[in-house]
Every structure is written in structure tokens, then in C-alpha cells.
Protein backbone atom coordinates (compact mmCIF):
# COMPACT_ATOMS: atom_id res chain seq x y z
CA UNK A 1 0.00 0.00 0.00
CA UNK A 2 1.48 3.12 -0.97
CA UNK A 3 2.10 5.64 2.03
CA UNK A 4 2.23 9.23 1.51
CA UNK A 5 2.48 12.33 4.06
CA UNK A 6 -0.74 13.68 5.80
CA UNK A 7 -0.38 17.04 3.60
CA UNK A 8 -1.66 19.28 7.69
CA UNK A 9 0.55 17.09 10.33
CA UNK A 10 3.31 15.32 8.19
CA UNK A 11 2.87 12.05 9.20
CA UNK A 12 2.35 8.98 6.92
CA UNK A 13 -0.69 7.55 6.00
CA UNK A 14 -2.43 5.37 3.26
CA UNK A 15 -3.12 7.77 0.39
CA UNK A 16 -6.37 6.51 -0.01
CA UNK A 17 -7.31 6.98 3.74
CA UNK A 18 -10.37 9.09 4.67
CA UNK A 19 -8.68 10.70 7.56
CA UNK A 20 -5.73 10.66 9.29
CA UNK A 21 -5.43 8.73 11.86
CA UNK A 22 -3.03 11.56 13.69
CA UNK A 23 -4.64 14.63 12.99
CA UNK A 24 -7.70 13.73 11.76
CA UNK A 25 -7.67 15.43 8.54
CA UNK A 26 -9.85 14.50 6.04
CA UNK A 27 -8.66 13.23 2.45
CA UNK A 28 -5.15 13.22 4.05
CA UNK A 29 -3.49 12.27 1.02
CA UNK A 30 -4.69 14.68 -1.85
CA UNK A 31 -2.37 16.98 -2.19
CA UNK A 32 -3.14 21.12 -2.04
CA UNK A 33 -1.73 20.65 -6.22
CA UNK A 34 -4.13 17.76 -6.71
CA UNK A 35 -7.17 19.93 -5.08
CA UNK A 36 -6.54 23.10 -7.55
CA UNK A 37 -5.33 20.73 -10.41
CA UNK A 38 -8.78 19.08 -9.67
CA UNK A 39 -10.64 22.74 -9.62
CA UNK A 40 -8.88 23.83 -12.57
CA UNK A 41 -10.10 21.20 -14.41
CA UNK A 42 -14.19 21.22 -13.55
CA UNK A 43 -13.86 25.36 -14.09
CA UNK A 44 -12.31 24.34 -17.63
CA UNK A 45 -15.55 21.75 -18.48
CA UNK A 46 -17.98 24.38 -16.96
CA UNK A 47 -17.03 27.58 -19.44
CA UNK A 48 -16.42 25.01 -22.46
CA UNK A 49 -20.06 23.82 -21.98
CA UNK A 50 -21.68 27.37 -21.58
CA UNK A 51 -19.44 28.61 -25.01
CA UNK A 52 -21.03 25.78 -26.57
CA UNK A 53 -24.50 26.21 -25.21
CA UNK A 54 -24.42 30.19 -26.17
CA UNK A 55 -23.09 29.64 -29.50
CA UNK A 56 -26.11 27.51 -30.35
CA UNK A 57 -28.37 30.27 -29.53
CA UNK A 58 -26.41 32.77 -30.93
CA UNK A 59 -26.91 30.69 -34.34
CA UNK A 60 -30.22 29.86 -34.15
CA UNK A 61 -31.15 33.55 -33.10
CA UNK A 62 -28.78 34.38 -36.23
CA UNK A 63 -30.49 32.23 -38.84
CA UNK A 64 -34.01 32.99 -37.24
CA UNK A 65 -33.36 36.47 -38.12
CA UNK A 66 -32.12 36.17 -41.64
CA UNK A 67 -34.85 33.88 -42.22
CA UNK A 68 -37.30 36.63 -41.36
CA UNK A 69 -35.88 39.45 -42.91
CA UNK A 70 -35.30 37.07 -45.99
CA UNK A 71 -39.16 36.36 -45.89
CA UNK A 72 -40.14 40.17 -45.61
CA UNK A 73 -37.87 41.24 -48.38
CA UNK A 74 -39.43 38.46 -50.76
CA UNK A 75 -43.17 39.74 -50.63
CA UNK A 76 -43.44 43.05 -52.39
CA UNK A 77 -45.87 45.54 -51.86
CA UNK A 78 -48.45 44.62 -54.86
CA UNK A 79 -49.35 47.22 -57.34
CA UNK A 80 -53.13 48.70 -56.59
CA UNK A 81 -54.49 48.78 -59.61
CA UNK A 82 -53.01 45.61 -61.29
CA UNK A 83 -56.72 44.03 -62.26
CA UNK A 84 -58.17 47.27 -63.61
CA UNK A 85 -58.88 47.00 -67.11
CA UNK A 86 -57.82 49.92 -69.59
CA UNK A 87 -61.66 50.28 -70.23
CA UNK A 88 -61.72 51.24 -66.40
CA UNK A 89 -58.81 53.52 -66.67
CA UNK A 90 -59.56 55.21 -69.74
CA UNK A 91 -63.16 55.97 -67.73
CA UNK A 92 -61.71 57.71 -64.83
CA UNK A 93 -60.96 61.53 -64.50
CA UNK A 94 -57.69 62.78 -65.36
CA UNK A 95 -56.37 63.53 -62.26
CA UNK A 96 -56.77 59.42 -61.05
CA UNK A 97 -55.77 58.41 -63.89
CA UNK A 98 -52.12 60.59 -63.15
CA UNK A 99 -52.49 59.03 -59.53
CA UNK A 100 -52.60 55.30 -61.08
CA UNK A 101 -49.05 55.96 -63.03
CA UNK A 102 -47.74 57.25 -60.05
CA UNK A 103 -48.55 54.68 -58.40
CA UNK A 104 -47.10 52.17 -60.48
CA UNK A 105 -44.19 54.41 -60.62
CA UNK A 106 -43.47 54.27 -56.89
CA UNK A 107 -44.69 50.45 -57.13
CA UNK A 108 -41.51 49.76 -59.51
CA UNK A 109 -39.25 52.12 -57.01
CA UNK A 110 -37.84 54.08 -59.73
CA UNK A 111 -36.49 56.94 -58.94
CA UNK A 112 -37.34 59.66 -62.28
CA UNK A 113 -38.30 62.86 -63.29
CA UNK A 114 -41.45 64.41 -63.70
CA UNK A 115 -41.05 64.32 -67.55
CA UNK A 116 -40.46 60.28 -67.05
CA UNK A 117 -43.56 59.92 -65.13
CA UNK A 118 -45.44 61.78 -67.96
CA UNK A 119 -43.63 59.38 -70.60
CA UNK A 120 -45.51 56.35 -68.85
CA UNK A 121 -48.60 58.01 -68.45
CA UNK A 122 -48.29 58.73 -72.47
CA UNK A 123 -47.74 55.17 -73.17
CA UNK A 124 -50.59 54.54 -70.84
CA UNK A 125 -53.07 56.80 -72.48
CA UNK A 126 -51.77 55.04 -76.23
CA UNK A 127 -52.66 51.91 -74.81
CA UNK A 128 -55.83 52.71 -73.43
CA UNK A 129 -57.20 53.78 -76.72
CA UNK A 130 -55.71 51.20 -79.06
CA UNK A 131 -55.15 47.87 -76.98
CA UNK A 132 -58.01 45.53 -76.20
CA UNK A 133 -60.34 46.74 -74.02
CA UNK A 134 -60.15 44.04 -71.21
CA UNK A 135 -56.41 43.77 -70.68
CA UNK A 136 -55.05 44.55 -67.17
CA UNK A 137 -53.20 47.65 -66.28
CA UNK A 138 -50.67 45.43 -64.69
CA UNK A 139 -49.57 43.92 -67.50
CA UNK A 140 -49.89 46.74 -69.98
CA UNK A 141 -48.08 48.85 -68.01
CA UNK A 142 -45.13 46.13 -68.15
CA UNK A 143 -44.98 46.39 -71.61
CA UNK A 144 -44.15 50.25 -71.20
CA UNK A 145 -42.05 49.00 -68.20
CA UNK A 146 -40.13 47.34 -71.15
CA UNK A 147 -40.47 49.76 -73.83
CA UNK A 148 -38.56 52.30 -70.71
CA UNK A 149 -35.82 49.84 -69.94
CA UNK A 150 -35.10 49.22 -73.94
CA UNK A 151 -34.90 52.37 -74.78
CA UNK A 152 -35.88 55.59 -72.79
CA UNK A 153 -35.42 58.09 -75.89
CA UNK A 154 -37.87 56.11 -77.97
CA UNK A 155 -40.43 55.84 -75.10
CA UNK A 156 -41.10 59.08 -74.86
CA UNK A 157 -42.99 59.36 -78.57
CA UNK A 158 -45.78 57.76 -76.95
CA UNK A 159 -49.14 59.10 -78.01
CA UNK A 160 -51.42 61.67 -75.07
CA UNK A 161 -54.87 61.35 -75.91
CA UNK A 162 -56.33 63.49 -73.80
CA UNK A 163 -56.27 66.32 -75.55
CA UNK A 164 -58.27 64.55 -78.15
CA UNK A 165 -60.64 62.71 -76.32
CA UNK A 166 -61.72 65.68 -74.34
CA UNK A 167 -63.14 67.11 -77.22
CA UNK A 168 -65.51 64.96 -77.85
CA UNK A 169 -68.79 65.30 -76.03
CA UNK A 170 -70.11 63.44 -73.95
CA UNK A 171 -73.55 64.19 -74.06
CA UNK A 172 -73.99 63.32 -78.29
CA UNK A 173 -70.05 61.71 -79.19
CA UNK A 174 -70.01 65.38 -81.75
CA UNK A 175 -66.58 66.51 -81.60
CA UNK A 176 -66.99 70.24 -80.48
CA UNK A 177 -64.36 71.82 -82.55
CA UNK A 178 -66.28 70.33 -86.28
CA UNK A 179 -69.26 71.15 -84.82
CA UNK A 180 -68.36 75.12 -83.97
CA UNK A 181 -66.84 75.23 -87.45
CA UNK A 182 -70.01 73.53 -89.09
CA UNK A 183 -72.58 75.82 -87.20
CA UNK A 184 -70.42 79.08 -88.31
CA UNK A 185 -71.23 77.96 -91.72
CA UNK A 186 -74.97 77.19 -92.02
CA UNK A 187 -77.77 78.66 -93.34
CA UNK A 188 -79.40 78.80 -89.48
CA UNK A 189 -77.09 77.10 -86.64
CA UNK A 190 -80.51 77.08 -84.52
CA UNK A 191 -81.65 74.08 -87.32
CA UNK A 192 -78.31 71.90 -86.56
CA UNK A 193 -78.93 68.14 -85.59
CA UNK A 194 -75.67 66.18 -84.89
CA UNK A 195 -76.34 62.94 -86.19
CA UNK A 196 -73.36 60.84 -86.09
CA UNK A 197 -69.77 61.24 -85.39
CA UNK A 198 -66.56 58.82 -86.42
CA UNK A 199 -62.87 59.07 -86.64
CA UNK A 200 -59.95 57.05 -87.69
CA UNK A 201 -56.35 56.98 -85.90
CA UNK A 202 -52.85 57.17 -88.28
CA UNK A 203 -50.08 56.60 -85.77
CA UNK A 204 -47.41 57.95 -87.42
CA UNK A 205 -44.35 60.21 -86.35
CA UNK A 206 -47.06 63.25 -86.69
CA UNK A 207 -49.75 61.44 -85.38
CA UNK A 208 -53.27 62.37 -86.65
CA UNK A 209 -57.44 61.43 -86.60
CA UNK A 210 -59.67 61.52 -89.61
CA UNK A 211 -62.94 62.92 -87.99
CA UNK A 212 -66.79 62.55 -89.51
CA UNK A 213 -69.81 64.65 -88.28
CA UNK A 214 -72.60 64.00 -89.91
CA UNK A 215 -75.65 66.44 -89.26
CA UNK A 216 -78.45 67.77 -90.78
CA UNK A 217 -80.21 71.34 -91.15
CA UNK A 218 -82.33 73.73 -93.40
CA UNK A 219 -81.38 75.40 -96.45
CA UNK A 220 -82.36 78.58 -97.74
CA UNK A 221 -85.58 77.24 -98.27
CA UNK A 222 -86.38 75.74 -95.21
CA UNK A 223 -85.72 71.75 -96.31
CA UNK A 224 -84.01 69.92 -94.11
CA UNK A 225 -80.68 68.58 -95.66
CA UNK A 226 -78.31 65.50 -94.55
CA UNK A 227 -74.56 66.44 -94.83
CA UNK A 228 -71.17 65.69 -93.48
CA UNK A 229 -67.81 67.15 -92.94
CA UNK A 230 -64.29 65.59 -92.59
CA UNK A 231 -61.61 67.06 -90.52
CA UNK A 232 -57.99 66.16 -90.00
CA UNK A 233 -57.27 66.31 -86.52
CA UNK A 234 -53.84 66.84 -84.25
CA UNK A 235 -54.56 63.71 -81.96
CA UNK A 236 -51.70 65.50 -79.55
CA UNK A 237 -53.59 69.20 -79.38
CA UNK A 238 -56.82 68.24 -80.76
CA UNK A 239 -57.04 71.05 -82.97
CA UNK A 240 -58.03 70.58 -86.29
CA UNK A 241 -55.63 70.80 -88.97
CA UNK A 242 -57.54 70.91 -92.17
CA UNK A 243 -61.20 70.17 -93.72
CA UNK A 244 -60.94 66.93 -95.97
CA UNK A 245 -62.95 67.20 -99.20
CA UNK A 246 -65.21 64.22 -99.81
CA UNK A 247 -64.82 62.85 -103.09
């Protein structure tokens, strides 16, 4: 049995005695080195396991939060008026109609000028008035989300209507400025009936309308006649540009 010195009163005892049989020390044979050896080692366990413990919800508070910002960033705001159709739009007063593009505007985030803005509400307005009816502003206003990115120059020769169209009445369909220009000329204005009024778009790099009236009045005897006049219009000022002779 291996004998060692009772580390308080010196003496020898069993080093795996309880106490000492002299003193009565207890654990005579562990050593003071032994007892910090001993300490030093449990401290050592204790931080390793609460590194490992915090790490791993460190992590999974980490990947929690990337998850969720991940999530937020990959649902974008939708655009208002996506499943409006251009017969809608083209129905609603100026000023909402301006609001709409905005809206898409600040939809796409792009950051432009005033005169940009306007350049998508132009290709909006062409649209309106010579697309199908029943598409969806959403996607129609991709396409001029297109025509932008491909080439901005070009984009802006889109086609205003408004001008135009707000000529036209919306009581009969006459198209005021023919019908000032047709009453100036008759026999007795107080006899005009508009009829019937129809125009024809040419898209072109001056673009223009080709506007009917048809109307009827009395002559210098007091018949009442059936007659027309043709117009060529400035789609983009709505002003007339000359009277067409029928043939």
C-alpha cells in the first residue's frame, strides 16, 4: 500500500485513507496541487459547456433572423391597380388616372423625373385607346415598363390622348371643334342636328385622326338637308388641322 504524508501534520498515512489517523484530517493524502489541479479542471468543463451552449443560440437567433428578414424582403408591396382594365382607366378623370401611373411608378421604385412619369402616363393613355379593351393595367403597363428599360429616348414618342378625347362630347359623341366650325357655316345654326360622329387613328411620327360629323339642317328654303364634314385632326392638341374634301 502506498504511504504518503498527511499534507496538515506530516505524518504517513495510506493515500487513499479518509482521515488521518493523527490529525484527523480528512482526504489526508490529496495533495493542495491535486485539489486546484482538480478545480482547474471542472472550471475548464464548466465555461467550455456554456461557449457551446451560447453559441447555439447565438446561431439559431442568427439564422431565425435572416430567415425573417429574408421572408419580408421576398413579398413586395403589390401594385393597386393591377386588375383594372384599360376600359376602367380610360373611364376615370384625369387627375386618377395621373395618380394610377404614379402609383405604379413608386410600385416599380424608380427613382425619375417628372417628364419620365409623364412618358408612362403617355404610353398609358396610347394603350388605353388602341389595346383591347379588357387587358389589365398590370400587364400593360409592363410592356411600357419594357419599352422604358429598352430604350428611354424612344419611349417618350408615346401618343397623349387626352387632348383629343376631351373634345368629344359626352352628351352626343359630336366633336366640339367640327361642330363650332359647321354651325359658323350654315344657313341657321338654330336648325343643326348632330347625327353621327366617327374618326380614324394614323399613328405615325405626326400622329393624326380623320374625324366625320354628320348632321343635318335647313337650307335657304327651309328643307331639311343630310350632310357631313371631314376634318384632320392633331390627336396631340386636338385642334383641327384641315377640312378633308369628300370625293
Amino acid at each position: 500500500m502506498k504511504l504518503v504524508k498527511c499534507r496538515k501534520c506530516k505524518e504517513e498515512v495510506s493515500k487513499n485513507e479518509k482521515v488521518c489517523p493523527h490529525c484527523g484530517e480528512k482526504n489526508p493524502g490529496i495533495s493542495n496541487l491535486e485539489t486546484f489541479l482538480g478545480l482547474g479542471i471542472f472550471i475548464i468543463i464548466c465555461v467550455a459547456i456554456y461557449y457551446f451552449v451560447s453559441g447555439d443560440e447565438k446561431e439559431a437567433s442568427s439564422t431565425k433572423e435572416t430567415i425573417v428578414k429574408t421572408e419580408v424582403k421576398a413579398t413586395p408591396k403589390p401594385f393597386k391597380y393591377a386588375d383594372m382594365t384599360l376600359k376602367e382607366y380610360r373611364n376615370e378623370p384625369q387627375t386618377e388616372r395621373k395618380e394610377i401611373v404614379s402609383n405604379y411608378v413608386s410600385y416599380k421604385d424608380l427613382y425619375i423625373t417628372n417628364a419620365e412619369v409623364n412618358n408612362f402616363y403617355k404610353c398609358l393613355s396610347e394603350m388605353s385607346h388602341t389595346k383591347s379593351d379588357e387587358l389589365k393595367l398590370g400587364d400593360v403597363l409592363e410592356w411600357c415598363y419594357a419599352d422604358y428599360n429598352k430604350n428611354p429616348s424612344s419611349f417618350a414618342k408615346h401618343i397623349n390622348f387626352d387632348e383629343f378625347m376631351s373634345k368629344f362630347s359626352s352628351w352626343d359623341g359630336s366633336y366640339r371643334p367640327l361642330t363650332k366650325l359647321i354651325k359658323e357655316n350654315m344657313h341657321d345654326e338654330s336648325t343643326y342636328k348632330h347625327i353621327e360622329t366617327t374618326y380614324r387613328r394614323v399613328l405615325n411620327a405626326n400622329p393624326y385622326a380623320i374625324v366625320t360629323t354628320i348632321f343635318s339642317g335647313t337650307n335657304l328654303y327651309g328643307a331639311r338637308v343630310k350632310q357631313s364634314l371631314t376634318a384632320k385632326v392633331d390627336i396631340k392638341t386636338g385642334e383641327i388641322i384641315e377640312l378633308i374634301t369628300e370625293r
